[in-house]
PDB file of N, CA and C in Angstrom:
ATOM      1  N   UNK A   1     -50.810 -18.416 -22.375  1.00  0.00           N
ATOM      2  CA  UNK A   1     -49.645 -18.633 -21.538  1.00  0.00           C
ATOM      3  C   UNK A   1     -49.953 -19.803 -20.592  1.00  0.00           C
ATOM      4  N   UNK A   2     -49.176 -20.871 -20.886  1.00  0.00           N
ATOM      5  CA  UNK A   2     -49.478 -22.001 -19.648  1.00  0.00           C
ATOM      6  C   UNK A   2     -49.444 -21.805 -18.647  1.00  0.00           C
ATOM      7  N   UNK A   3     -49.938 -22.514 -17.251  1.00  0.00           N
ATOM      8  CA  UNK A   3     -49.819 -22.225 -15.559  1.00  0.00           C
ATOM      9  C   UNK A   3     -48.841 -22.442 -15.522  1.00  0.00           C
ATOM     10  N   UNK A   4     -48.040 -22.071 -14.432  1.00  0.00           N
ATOM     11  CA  UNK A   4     -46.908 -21.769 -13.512  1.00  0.00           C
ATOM     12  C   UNK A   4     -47.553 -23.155 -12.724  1.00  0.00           C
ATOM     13  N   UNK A   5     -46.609 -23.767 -12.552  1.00  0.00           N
ATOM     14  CA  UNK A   5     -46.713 -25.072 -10.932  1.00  0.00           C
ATOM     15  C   UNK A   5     -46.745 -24.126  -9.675  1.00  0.00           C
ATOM     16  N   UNK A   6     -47.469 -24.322  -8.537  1.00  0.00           N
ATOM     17  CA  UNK A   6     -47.757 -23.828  -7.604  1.00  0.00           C
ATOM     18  C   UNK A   6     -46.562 -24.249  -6.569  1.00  0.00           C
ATOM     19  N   UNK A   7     -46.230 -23.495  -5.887  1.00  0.00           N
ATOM     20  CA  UNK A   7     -45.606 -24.335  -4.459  1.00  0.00           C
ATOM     21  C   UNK A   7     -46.033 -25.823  -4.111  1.00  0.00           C
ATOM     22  N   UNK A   8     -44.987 -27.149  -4.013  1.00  0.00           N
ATOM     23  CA  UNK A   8     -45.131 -28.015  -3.285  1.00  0.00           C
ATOM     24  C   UNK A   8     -45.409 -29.139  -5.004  1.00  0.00           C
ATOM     25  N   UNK A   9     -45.279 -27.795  -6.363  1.00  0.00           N
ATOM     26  CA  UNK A   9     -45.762 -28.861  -7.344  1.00  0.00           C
ATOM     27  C   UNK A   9     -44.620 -29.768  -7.788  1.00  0.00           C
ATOM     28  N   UNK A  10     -44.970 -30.600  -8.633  1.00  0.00           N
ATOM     29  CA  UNK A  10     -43.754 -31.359  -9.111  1.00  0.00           C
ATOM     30  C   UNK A  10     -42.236 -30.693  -9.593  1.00  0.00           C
ATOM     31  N   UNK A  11     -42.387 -30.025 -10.272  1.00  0.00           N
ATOM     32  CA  UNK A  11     -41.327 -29.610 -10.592  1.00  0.00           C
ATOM     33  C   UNK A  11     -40.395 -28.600  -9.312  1.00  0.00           C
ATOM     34  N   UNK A  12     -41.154 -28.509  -8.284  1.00  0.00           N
ATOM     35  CA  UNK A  12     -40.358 -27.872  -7.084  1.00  0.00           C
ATOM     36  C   UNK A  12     -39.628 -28.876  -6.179  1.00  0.00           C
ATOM     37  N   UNK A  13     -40.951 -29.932  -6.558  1.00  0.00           N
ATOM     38  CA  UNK A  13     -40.452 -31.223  -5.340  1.00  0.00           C
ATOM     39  C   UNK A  13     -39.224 -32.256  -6.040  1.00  0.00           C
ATOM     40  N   UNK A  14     -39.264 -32.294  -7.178  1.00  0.00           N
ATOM     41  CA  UNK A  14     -37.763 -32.335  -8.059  1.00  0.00           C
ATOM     42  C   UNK A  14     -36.938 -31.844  -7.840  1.00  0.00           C
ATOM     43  N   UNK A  15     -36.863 -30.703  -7.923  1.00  0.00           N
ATOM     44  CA  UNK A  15     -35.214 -29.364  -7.219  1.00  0.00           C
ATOM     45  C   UNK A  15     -35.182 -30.249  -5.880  1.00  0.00           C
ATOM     46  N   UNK A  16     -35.977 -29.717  -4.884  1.00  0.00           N
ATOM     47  CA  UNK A  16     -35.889 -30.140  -3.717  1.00  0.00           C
ATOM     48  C   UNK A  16     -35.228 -31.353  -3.668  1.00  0.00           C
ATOM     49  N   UNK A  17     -35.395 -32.347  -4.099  1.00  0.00           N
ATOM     50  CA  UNK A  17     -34.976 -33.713  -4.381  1.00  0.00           C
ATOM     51  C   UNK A  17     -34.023 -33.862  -4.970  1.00  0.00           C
ATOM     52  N   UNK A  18     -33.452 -33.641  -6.044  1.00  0.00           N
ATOM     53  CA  UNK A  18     -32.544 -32.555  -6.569  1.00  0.00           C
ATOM     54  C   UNK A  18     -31.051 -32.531  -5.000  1.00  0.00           C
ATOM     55  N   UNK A  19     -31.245 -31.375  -4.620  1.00  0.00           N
ATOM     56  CA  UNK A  19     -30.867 -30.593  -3.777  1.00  0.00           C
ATOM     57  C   UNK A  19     -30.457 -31.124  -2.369  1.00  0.00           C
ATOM     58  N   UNK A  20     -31.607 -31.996  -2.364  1.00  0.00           N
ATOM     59  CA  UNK A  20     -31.159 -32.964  -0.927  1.00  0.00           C
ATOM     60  C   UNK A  20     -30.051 -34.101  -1.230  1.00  0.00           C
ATOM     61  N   UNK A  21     -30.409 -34.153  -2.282  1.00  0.00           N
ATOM     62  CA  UNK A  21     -29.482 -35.874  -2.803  1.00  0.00           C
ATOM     63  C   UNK A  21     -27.918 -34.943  -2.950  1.00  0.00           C
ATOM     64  N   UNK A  22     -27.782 -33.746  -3.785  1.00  0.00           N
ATOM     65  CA  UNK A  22     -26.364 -33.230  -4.229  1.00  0.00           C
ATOM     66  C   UNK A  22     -25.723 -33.008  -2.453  1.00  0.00           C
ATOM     67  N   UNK A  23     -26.623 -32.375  -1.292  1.00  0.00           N
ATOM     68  CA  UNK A  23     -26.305 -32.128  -0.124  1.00  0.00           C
ATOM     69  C   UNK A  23     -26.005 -33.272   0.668  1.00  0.00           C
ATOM     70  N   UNK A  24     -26.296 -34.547   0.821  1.00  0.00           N
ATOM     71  CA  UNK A  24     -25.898 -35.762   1.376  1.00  0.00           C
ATOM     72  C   UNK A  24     -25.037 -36.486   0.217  1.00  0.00           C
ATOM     73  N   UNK A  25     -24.796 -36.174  -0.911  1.00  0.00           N
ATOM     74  CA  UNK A  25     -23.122 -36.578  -1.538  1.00  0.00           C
ATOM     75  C   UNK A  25     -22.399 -35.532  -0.944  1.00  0.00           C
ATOM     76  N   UNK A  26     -22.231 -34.510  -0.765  1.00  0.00           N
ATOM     77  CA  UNK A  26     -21.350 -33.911  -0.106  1.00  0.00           C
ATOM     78  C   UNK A  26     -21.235 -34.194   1.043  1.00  0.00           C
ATOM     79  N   UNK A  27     -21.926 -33.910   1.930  1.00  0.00           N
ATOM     80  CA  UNK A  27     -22.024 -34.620   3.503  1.00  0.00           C
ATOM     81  C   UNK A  27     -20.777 -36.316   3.265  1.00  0.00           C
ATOM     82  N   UNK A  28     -21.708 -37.118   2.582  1.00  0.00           N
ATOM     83  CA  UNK A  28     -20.905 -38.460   2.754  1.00  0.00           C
ATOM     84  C   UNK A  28     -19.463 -38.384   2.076  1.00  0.00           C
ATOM     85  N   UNK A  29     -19.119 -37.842   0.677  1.00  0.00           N
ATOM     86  CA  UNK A  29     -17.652 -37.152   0.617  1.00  0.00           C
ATOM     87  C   UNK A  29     -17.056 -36.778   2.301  1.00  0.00           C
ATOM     88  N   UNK A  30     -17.433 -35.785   2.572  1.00  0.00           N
ATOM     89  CA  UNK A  30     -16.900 -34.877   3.662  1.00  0.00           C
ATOM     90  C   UNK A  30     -16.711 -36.077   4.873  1.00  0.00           C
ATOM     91  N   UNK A  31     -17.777 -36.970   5.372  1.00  0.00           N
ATOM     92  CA  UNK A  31     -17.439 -38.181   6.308  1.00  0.00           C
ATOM     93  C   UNK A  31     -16.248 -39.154   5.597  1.00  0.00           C
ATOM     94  N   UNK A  32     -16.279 -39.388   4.325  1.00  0.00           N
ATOM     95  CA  UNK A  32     -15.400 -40.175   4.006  1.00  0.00           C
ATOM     96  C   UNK A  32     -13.843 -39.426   3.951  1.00  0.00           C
ATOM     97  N   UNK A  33     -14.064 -38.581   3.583  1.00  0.00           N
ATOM     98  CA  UNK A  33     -12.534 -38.038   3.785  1.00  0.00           C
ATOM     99  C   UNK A  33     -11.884 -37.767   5.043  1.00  0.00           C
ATOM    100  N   UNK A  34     -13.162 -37.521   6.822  1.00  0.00           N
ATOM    101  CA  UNK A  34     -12.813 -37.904   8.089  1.00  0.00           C
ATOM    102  C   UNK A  34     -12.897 -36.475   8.414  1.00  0.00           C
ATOM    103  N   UNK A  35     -13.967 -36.056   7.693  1.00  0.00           N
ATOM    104  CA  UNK A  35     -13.995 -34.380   8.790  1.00  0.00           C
ATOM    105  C   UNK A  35     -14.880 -34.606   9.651  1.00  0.00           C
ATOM    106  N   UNK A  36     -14.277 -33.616  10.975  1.00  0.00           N
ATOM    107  CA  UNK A  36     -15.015 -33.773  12.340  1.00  0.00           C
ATOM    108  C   UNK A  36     -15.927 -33.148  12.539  1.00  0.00           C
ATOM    109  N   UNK A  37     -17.109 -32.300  11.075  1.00  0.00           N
ATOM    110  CA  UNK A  37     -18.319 -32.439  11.114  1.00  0.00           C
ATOM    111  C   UNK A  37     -18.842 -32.078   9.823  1.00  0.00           C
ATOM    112  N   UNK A  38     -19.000 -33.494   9.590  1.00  0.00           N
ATOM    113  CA  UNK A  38     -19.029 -33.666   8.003  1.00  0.00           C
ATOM    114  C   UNK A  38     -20.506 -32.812   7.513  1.00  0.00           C
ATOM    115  N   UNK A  39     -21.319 -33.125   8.528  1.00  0.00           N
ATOM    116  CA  UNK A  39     -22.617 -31.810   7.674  1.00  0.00           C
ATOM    117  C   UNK A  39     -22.680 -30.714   7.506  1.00  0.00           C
ATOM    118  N   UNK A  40     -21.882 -30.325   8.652  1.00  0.00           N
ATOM    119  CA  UNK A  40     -21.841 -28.544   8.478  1.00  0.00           C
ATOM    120  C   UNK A  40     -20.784 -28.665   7.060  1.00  0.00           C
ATOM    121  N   UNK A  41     -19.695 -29.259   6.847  1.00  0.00           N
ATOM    122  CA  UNK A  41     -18.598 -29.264   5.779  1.00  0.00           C
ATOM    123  C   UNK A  41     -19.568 -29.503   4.327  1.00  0.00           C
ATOM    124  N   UNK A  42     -20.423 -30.148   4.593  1.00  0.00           N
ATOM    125  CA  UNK A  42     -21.197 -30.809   3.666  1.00  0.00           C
ATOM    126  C   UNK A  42     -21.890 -29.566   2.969  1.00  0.00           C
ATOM    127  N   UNK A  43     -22.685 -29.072   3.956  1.00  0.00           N
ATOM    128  CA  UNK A  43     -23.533 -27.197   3.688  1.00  0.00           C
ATOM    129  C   UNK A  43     -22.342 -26.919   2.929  1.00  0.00           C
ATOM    130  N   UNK A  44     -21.671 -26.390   3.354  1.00  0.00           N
ATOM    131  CA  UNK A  44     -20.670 -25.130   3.137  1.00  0.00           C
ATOM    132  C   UNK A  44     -20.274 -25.719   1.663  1.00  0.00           C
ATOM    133  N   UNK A  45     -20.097 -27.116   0.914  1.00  0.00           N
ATOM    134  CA  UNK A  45     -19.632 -26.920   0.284  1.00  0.00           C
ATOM    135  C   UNK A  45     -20.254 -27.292  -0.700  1.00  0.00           C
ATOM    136  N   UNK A  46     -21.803 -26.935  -0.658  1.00  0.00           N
ATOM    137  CA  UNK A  46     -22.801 -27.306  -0.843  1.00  0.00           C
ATOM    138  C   UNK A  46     -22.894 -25.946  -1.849  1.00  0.00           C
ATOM    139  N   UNK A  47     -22.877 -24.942  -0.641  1.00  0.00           N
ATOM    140  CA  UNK A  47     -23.078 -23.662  -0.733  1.00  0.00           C
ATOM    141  C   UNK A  47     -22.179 -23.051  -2.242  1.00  0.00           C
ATOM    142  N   UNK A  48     -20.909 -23.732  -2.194  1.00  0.00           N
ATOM    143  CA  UNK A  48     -20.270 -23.265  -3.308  1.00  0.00           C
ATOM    144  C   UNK A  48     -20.426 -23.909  -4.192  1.00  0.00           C
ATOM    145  N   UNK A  49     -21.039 -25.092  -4.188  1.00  0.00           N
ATOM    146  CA  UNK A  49     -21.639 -25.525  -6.066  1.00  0.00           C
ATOM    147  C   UNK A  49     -22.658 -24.859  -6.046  1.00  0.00           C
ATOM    148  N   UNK A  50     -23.647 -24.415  -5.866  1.00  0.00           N
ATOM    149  CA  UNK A  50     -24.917 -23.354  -5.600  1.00  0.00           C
ATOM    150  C   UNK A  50     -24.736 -22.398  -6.329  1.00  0.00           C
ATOM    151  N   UNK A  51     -23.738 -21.445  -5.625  1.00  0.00           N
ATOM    152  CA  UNK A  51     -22.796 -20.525  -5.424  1.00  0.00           C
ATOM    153  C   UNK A  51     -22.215 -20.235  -7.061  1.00  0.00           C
ATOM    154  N   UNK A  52     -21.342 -21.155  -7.554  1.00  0.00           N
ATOM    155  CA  UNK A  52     -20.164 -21.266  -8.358  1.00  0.00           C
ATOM    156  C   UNK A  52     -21.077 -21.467  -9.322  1.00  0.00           C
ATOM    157  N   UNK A  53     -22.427 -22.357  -9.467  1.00  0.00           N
ATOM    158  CA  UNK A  53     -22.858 -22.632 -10.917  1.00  0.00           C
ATOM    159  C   UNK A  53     -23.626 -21.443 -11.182  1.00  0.00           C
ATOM    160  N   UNK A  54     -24.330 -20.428  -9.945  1.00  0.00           N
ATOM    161  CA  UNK A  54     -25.199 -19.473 -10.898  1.00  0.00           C
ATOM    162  C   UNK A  54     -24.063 -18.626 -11.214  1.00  0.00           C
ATOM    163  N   UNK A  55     -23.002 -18.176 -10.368  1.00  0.00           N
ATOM    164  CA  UNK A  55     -22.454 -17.558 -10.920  1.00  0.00           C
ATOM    165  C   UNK A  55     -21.355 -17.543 -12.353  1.00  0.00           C
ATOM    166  N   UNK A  56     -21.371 -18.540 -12.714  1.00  0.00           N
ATOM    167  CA  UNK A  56     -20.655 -19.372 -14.109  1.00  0.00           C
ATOM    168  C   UNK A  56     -21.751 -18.701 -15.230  1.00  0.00           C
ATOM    169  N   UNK A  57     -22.868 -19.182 -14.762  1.00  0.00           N
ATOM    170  CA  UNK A  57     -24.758 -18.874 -15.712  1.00  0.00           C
ATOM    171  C   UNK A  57     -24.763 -17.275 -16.018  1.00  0.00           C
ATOM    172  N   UNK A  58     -24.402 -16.575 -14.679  1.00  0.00           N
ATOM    173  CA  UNK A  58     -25.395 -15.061 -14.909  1.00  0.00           C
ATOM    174  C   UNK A  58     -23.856 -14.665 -14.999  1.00  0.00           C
ATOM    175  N   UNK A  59     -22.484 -14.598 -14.596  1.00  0.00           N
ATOM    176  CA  UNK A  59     -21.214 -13.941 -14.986  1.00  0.00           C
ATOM    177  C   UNK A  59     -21.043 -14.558 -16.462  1.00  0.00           C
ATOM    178  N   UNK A  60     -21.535 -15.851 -16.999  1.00  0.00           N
ATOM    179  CA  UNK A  60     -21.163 -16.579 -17.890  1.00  0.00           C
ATOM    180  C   UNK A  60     -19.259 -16.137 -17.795  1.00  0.00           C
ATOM    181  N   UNK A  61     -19.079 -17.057 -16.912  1.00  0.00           N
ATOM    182  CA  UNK A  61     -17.554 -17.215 -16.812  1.00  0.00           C
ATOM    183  C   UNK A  61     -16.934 -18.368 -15.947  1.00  0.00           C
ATOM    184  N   UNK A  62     -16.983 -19.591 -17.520  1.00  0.00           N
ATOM    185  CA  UNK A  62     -16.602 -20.514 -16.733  1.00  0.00           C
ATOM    186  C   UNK A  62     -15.345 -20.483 -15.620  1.00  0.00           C
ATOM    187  N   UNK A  63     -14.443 -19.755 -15.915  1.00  0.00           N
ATOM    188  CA  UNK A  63     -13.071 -19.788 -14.979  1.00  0.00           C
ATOM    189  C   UNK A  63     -13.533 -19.616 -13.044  1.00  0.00           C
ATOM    190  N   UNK A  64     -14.777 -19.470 -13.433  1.00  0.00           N
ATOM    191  CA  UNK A  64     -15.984 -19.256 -11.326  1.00  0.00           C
ATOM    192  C   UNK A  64     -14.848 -20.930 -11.008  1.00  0.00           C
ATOM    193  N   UNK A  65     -14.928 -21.792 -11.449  1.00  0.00           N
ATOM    194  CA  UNK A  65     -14.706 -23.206 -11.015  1.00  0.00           C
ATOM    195  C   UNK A  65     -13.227 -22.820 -10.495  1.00  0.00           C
ATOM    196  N   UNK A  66     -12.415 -22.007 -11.163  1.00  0.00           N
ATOM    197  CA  UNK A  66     -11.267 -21.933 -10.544  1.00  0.00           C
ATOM    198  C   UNK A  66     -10.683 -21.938  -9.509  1.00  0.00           C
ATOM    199  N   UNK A  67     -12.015 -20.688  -8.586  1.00  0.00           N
ATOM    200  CA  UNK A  67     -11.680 -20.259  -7.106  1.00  0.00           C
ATOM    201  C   UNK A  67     -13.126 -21.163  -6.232  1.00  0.00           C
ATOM    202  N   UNK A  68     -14.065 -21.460  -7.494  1.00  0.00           N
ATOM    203  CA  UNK A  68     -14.981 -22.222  -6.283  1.00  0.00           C
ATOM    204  C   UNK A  68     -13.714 -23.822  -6.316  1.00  0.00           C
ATOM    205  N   UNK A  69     -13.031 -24.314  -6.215  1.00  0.00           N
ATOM    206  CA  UNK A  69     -12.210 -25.192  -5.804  1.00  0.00           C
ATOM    207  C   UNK A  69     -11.351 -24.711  -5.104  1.00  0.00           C
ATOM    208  N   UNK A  70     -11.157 -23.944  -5.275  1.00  0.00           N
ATOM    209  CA  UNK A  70      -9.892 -23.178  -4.506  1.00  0.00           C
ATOM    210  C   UNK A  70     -10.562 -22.951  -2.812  1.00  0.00           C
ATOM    211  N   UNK A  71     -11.643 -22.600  -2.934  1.00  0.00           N
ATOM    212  CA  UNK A  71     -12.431 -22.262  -1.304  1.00  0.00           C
ATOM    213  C   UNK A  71     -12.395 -23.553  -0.924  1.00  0.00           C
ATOM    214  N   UNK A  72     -13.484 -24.648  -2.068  1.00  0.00           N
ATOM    215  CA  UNK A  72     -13.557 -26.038  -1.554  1.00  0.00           C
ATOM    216  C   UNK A  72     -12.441 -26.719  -0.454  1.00  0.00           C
ATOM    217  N   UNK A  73     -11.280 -26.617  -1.507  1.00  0.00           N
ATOM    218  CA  UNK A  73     -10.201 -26.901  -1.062  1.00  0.00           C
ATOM    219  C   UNK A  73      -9.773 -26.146   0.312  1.00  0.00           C
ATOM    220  N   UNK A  74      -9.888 -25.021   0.545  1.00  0.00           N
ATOM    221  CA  UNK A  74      -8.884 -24.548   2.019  1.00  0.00           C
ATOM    222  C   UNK A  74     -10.396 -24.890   2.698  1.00  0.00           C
ATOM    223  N   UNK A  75     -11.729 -25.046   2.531  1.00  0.00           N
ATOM    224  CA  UNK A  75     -12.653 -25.567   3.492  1.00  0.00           C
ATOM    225  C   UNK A  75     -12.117 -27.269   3.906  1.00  0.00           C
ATOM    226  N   UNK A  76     -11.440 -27.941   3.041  1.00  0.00           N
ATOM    227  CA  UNK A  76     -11.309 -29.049   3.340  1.00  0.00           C
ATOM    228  C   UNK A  76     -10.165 -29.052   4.431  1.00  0.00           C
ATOM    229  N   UNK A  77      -8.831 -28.455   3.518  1.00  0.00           N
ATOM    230  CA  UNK A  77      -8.065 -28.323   4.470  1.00  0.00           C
ATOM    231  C   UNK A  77      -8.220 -27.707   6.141  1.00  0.00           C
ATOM    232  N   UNK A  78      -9.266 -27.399   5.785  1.00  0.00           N
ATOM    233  CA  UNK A  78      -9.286 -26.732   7.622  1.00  0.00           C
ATOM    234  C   UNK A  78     -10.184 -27.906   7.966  1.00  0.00           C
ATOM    235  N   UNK A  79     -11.255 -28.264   7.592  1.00  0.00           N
ATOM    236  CA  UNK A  79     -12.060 -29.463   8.337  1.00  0.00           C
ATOM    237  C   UNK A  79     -11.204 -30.321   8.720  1.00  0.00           C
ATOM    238  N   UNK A  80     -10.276 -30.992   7.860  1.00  0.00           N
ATOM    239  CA  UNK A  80      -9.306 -32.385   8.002  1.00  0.00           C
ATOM    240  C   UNK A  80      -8.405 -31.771   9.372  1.00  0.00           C
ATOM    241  N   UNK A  81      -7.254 -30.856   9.243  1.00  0.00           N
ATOM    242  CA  UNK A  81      -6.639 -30.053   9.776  1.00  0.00           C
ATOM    243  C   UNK A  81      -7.198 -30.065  11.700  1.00  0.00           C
ATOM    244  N   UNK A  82      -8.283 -29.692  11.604  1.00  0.00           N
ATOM    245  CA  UNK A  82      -8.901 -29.456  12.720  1.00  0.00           C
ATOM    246  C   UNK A  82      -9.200 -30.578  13.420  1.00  0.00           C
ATOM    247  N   UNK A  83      -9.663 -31.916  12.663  1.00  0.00           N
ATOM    248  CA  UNK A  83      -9.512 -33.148  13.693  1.00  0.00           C
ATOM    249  C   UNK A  83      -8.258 -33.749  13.872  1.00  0.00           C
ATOM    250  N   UNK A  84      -7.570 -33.063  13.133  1.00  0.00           N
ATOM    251  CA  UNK A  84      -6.057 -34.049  13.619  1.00  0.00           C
ATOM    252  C   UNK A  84      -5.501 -33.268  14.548  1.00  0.00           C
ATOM    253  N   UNK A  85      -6.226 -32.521  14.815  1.00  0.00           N
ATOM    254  CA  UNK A  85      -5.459 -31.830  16.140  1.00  0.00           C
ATOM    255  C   UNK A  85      -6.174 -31.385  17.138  1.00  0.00           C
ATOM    256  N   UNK A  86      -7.740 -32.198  17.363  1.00  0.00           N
ATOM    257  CA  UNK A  86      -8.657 -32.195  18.632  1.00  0.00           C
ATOM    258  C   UNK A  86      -8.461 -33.791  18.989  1.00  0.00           C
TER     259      UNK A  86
END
């Protein structure tokens, strides 16, 4: 049976890398569209591709994309929403 990579090995520091890059396209989406705090918006919708793809994998049910857009979406609408009216 081959080794397992240890913590901190390549193939972790990939995800990680991975993971940071998918989290600052969302972040910069979320600034470009003018939410009044594009990182926290950025997490959150971070959280639902995360979210939406294991659950697509282990429900094996692609139709997850349906309502993970559907959240996306009323998360957007409230970010946008909320600076046009502070």
């Amino acid at each position: 049976m081959p080794e397992r990579p240890g913590p901190g090995g390549p193939v972790e520091q990939a995800a990680d890398d991975y993971r940071e890059e998918i989290r600052a396209l969302f972040t910069r989406l979320a600034e470009d569209a003018g939410a009044s705090d594009p990182a926290t918006l950025g997490h959150q919708l971070h959280l639902i591709y995360d979210g939406a793809g294991i659950s697509a994998r282990m429900d094996r049910d692609p139709s997850v994309a349906i309502g993970a857009r559907a959240a996306a979406a009323a998360l957007l609408d409230t970010a946008l929403r909320s600076k046009g009216t502070s």
